[in-house]
Structures are given as C-alpha cells and as structure tokens.
N, C-alpha and C. Protein backbone atom coordinates (compact mmCIF):
# COMPACT_ATOMS: atom_id res chain seq x y z
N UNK A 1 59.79 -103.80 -114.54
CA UNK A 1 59.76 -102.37 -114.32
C UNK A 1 58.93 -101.65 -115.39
N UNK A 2 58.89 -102.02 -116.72
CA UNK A 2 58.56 -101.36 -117.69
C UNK A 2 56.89 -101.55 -117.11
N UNK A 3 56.66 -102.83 -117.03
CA UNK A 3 55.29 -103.27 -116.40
C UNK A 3 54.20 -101.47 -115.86
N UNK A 4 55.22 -102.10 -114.74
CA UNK A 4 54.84 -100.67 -113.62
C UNK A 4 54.76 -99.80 -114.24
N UNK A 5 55.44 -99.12 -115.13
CA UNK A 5 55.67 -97.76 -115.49
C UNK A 5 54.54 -98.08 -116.52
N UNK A 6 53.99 -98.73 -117.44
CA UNK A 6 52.81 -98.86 -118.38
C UNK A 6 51.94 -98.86 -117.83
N UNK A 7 51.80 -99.40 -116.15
CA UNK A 7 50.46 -99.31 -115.85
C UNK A 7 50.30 -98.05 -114.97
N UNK A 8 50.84 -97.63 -114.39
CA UNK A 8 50.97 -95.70 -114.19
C UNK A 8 50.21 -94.79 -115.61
N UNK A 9 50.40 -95.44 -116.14
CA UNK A 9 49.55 -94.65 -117.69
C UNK A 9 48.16 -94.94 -117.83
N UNK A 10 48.41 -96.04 -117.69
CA UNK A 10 47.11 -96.57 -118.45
C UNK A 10 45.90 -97.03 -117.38
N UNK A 11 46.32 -97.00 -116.40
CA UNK A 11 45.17 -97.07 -115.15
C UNK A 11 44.38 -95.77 -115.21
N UNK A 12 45.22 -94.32 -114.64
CA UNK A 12 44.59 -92.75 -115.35
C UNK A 12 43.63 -92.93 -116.32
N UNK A 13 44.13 -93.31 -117.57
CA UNK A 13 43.35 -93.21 -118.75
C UNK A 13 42.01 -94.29 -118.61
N UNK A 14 41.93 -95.38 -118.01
CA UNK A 14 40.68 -96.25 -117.94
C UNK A 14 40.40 -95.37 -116.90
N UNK A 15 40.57 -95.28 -116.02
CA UNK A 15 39.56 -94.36 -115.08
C UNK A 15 38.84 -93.10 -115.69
N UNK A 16 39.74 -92.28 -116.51
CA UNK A 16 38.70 -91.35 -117.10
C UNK A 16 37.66 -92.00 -117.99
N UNK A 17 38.14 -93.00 -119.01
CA UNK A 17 37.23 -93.12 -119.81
C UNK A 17 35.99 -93.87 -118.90
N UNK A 18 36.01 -94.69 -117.79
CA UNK A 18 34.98 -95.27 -117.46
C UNK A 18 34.38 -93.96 -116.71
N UNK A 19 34.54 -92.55 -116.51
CA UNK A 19 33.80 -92.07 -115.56
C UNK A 19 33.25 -91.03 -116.75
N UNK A 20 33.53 -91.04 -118.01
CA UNK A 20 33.05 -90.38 -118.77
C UNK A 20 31.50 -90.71 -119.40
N UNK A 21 29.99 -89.73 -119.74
CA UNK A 21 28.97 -90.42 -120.24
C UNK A 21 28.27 -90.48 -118.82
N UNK A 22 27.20 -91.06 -119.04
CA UNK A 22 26.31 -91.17 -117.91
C UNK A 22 25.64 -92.84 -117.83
N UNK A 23 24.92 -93.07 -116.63
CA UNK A 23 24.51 -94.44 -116.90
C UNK A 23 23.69 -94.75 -118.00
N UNK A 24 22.59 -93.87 -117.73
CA UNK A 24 21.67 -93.44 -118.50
C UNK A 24 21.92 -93.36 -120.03
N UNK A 25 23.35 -93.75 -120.72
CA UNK A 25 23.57 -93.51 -122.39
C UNK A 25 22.73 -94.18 -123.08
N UNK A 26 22.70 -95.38 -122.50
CA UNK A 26 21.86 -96.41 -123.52
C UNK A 26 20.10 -96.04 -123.30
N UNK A 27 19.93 -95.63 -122.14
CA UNK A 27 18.64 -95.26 -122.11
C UNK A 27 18.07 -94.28 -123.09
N UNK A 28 19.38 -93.13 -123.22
CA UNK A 28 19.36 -92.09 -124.28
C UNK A 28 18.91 -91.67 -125.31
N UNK A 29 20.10 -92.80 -125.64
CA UNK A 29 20.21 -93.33 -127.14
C UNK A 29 19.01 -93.90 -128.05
N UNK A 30 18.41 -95.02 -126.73
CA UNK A 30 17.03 -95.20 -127.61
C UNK A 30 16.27 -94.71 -127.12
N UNK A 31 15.78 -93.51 -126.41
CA UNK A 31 14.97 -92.58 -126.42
C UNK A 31 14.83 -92.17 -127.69
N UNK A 32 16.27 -91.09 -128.15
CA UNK A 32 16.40 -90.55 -129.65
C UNK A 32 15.97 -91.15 -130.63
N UNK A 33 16.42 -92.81 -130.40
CA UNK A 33 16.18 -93.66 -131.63
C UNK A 33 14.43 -94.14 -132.12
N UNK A 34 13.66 -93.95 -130.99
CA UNK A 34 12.31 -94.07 -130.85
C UNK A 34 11.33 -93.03 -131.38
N UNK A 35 11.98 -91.87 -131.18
CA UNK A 35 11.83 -90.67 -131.45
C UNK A 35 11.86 -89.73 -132.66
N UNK A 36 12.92 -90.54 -133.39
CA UNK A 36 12.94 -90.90 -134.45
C UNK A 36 12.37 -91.59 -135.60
N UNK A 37 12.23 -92.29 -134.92
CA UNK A 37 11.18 -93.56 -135.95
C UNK A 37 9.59 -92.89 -135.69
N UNK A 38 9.47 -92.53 -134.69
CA UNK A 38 7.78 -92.16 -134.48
C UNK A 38 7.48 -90.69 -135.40
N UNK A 39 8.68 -90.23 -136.10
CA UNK A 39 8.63 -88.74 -136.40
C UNK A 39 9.18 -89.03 -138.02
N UNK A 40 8.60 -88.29 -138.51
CA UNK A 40 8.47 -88.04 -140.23
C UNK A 40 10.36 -87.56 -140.62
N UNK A 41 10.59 -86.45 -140.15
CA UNK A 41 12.05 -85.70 -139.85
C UNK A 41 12.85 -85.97 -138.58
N UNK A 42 13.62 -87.32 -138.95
CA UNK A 42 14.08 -87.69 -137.97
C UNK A 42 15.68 -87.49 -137.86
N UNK A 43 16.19 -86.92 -138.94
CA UNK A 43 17.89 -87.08 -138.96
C UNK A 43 17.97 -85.63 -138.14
N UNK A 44 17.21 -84.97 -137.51
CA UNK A 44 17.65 -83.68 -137.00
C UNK A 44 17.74 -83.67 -135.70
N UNK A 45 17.25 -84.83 -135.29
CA UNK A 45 17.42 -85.45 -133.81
C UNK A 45 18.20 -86.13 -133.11
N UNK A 46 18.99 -85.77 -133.08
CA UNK A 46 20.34 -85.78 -131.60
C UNK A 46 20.78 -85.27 -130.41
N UNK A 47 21.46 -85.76 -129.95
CA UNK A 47 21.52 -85.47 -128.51
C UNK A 47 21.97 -83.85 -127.68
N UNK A 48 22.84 -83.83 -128.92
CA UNK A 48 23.26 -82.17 -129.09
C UNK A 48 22.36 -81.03 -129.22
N UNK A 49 21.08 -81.80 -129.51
CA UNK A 49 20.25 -80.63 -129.79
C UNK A 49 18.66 -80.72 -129.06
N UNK A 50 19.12 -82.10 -127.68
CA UNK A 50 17.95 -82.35 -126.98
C UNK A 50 17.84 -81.97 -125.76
N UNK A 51 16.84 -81.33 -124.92
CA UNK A 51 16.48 -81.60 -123.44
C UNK A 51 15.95 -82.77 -123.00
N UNK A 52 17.14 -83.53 -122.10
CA UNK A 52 16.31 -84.51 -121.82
C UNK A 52 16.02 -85.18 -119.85
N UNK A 53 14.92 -85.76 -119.72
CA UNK A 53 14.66 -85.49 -117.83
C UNK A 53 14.89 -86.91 -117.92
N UNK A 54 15.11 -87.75 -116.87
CA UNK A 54 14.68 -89.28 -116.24
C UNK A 54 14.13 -88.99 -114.93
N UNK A 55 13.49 -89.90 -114.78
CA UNK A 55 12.59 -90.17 -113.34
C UNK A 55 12.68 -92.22 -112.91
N UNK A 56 12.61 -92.12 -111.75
CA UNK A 56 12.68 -93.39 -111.72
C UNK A 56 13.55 -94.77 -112.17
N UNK A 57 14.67 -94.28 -112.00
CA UNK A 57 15.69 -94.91 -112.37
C UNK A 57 15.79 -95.19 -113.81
N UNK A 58 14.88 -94.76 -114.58
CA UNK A 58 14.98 -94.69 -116.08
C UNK A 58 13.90 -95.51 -116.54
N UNK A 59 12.89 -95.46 -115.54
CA UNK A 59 11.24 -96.13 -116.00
C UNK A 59 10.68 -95.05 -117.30
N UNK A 60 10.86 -93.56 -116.55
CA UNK A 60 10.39 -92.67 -117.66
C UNK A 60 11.47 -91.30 -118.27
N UNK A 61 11.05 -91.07 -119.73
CA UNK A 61 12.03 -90.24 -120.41
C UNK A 61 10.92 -89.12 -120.81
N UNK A 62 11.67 -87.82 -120.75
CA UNK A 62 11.25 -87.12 -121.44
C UNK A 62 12.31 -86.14 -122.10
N UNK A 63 11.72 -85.88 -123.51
CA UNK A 63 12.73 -85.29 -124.81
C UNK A 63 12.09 -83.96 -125.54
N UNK A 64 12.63 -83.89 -125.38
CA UNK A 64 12.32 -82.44 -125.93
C UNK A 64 13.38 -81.95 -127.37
N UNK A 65 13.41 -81.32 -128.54
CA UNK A 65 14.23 -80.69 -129.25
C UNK A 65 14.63 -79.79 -129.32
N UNK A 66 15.87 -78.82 -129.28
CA UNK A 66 15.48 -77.69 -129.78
C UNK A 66 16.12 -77.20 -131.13
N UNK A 67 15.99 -76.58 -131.16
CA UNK A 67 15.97 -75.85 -133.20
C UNK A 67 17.37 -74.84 -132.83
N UNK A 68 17.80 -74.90 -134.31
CA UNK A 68 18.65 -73.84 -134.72
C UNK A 68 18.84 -72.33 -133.42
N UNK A 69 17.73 -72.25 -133.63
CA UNK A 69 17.06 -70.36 -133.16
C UNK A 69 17.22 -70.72 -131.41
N UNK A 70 17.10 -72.22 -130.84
CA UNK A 70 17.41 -71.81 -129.31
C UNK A 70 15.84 -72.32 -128.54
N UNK A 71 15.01 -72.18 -129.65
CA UNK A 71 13.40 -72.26 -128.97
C UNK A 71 13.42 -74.12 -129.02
N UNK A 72 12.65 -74.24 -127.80
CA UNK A 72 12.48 -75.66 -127.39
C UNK A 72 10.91 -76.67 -127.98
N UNK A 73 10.89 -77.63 -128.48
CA UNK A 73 9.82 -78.13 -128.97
C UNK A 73 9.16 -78.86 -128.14
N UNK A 74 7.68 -79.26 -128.66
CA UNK A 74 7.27 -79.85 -127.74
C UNK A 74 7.94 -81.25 -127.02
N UNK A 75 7.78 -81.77 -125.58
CA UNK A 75 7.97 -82.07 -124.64
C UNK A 75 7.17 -84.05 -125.39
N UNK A 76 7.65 -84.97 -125.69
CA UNK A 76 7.25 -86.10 -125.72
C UNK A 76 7.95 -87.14 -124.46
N UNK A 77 7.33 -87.68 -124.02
CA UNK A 77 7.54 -88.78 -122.74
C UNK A 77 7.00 -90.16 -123.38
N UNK A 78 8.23 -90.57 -122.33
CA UNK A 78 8.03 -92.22 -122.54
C UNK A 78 8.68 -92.81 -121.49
N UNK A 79 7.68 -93.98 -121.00
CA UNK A 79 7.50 -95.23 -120.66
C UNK A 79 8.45 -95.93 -120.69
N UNK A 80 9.56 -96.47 -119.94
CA UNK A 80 10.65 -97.75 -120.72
C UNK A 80 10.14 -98.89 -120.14
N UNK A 81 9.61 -100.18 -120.95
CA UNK A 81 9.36 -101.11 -120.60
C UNK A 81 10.03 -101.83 -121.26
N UNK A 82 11.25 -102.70 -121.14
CA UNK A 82 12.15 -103.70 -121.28
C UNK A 82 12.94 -103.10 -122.01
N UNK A 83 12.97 -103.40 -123.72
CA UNK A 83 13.78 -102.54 -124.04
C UNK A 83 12.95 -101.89 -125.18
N UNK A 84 11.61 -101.49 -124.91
CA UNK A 84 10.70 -100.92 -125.67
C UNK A 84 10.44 -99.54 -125.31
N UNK A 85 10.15 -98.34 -125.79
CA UNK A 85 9.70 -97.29 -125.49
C UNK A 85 7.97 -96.70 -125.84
N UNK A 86 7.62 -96.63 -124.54
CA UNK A 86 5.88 -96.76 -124.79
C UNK A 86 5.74 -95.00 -124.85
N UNK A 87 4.89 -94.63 -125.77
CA UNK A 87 4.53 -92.76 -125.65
C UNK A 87 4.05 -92.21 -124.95
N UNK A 88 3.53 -91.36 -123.62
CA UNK A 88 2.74 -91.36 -122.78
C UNK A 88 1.92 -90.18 -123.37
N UNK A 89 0.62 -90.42 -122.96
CA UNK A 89 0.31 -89.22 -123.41
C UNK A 89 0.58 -87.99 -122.46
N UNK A 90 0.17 -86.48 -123.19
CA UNK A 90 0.85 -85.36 -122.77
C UNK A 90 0.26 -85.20 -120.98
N UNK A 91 -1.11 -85.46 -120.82
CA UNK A 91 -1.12 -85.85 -119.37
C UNK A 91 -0.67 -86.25 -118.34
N UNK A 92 0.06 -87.53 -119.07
CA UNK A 92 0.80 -88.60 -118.33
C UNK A 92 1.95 -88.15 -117.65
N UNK A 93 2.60 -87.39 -118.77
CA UNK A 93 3.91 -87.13 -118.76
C UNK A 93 3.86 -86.06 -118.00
N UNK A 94 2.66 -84.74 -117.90
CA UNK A 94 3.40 -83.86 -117.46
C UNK A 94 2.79 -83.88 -115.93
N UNK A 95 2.47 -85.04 -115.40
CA UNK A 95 2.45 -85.55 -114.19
C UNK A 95 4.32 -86.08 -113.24
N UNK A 96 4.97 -86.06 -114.13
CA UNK A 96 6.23 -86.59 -114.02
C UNK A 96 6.89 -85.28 -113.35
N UNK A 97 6.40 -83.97 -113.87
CA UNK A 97 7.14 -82.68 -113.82
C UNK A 97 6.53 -82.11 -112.30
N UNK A 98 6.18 -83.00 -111.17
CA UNK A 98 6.25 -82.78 -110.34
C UNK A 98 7.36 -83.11 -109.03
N UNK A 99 7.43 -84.33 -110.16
CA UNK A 99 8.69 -84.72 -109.72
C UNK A 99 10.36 -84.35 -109.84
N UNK A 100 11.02 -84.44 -108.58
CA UNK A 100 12.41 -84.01 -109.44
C UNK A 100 13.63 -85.59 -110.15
N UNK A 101 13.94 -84.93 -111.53
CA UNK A 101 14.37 -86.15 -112.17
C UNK A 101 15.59 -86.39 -111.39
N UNK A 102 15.67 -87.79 -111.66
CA UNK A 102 16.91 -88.85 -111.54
C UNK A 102 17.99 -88.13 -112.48
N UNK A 103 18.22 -87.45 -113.62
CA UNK A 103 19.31 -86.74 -114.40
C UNK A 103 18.66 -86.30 -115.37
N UNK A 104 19.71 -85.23 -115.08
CA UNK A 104 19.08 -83.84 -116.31
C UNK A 104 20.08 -83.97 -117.36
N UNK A 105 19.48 -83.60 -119.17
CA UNK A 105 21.34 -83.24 -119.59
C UNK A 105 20.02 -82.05 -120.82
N UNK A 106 20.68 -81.31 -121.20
CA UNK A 106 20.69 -79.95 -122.77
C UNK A 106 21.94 -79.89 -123.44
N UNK A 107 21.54 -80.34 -124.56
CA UNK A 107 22.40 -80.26 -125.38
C UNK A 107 23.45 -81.49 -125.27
N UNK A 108 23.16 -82.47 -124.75
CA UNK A 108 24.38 -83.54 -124.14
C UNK A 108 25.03 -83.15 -123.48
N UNK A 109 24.78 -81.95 -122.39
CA UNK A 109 25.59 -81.64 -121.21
C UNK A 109 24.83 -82.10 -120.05
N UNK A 110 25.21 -82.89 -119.08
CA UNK A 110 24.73 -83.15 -117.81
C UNK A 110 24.43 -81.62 -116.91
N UNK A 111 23.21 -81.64 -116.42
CA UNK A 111 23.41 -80.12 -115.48
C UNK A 111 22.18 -81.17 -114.08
C-alpha cells in the first residue's frame, strides 16, 4: 500500500520535471558556449539575456544578446554540424529569417 501511495507522488513530479526545458537545451547551451569562446567578453552571455531562433530541426541557430538597457545586439548564426558550431556569415543567416523557426525563446522564455 505504502508502494501505491509513493508512487501517486512521485509519478506527478517526473512528469513535470520531464516536460520542463525544451528539446533544443543542449542545442542551446552550446550555441552560448560557442559564442562565447568566439567573443573577447564572454561571461555576460547567458541565456537570460539571449534571443534565440532554430530552423530545421536544429541544423541552424541564431543568437542574439541583449544588454542591461533592453536594446538587442547584433544577430550571429550558426550552422550545427555534429557537435560543432560553424558561423554563418551575416548573409547566410539572414536568409534563414524568411523562414519561420522550429522554436523561439527571449530571455529563456519559450514564446
């Protein structure tokens, strides 16, 4: 009985946590982390403070920052090829913005 009654709890709670986050985290994550490394000032870059698009099931990323003040920085895209992130240039990328993305998130909110 106790059984039953523990798993009445704890089934709820794995269901939220697995529906919490997006598929896309790990794609995210090393977006930021790429993004980082390619950039001089990189500890100011997190997810909390990014716009970010997918297209294509997560072939391509685009990131954006924004600052303190609310204003958005420029727009860098990338390429995911395996588990590498290639830069596209600004052409490339803003060929993508015709498209509508696979998931949106600002600020680490999904919209």
């Amino acid at each position: 009985m106790r059984r039953v009654i523990r798993s009445l709890f704890i089934i709820p709670f794995l269901i939220l946590v697995g529906c919490t986050g997006s598929e896309y985290d790990d794609l995210i994550e090393g977006a930021i982390n790429q993004h980082r490394e390619d950039r001089v000032h990189g500890e100011e870059y997190t997810r909390e403070k990014a716009d970010i698009a997918i297209w294509d099931n997560g072939k391509y990323v685009r990131i954006s920052f924004i600052d303190e003040d609310g204003n958005k920085g420029r727009d860098t895209y990338y390429e995911v090829i395996g588990d590498s992130y290639e830069e596209l240039k600004q052409y490339e990328g803003e060929q993508l913005m015709t498209k509508t993305p696979d998931y949106q998130e600002q600020m680490g909110k999904e919209f």
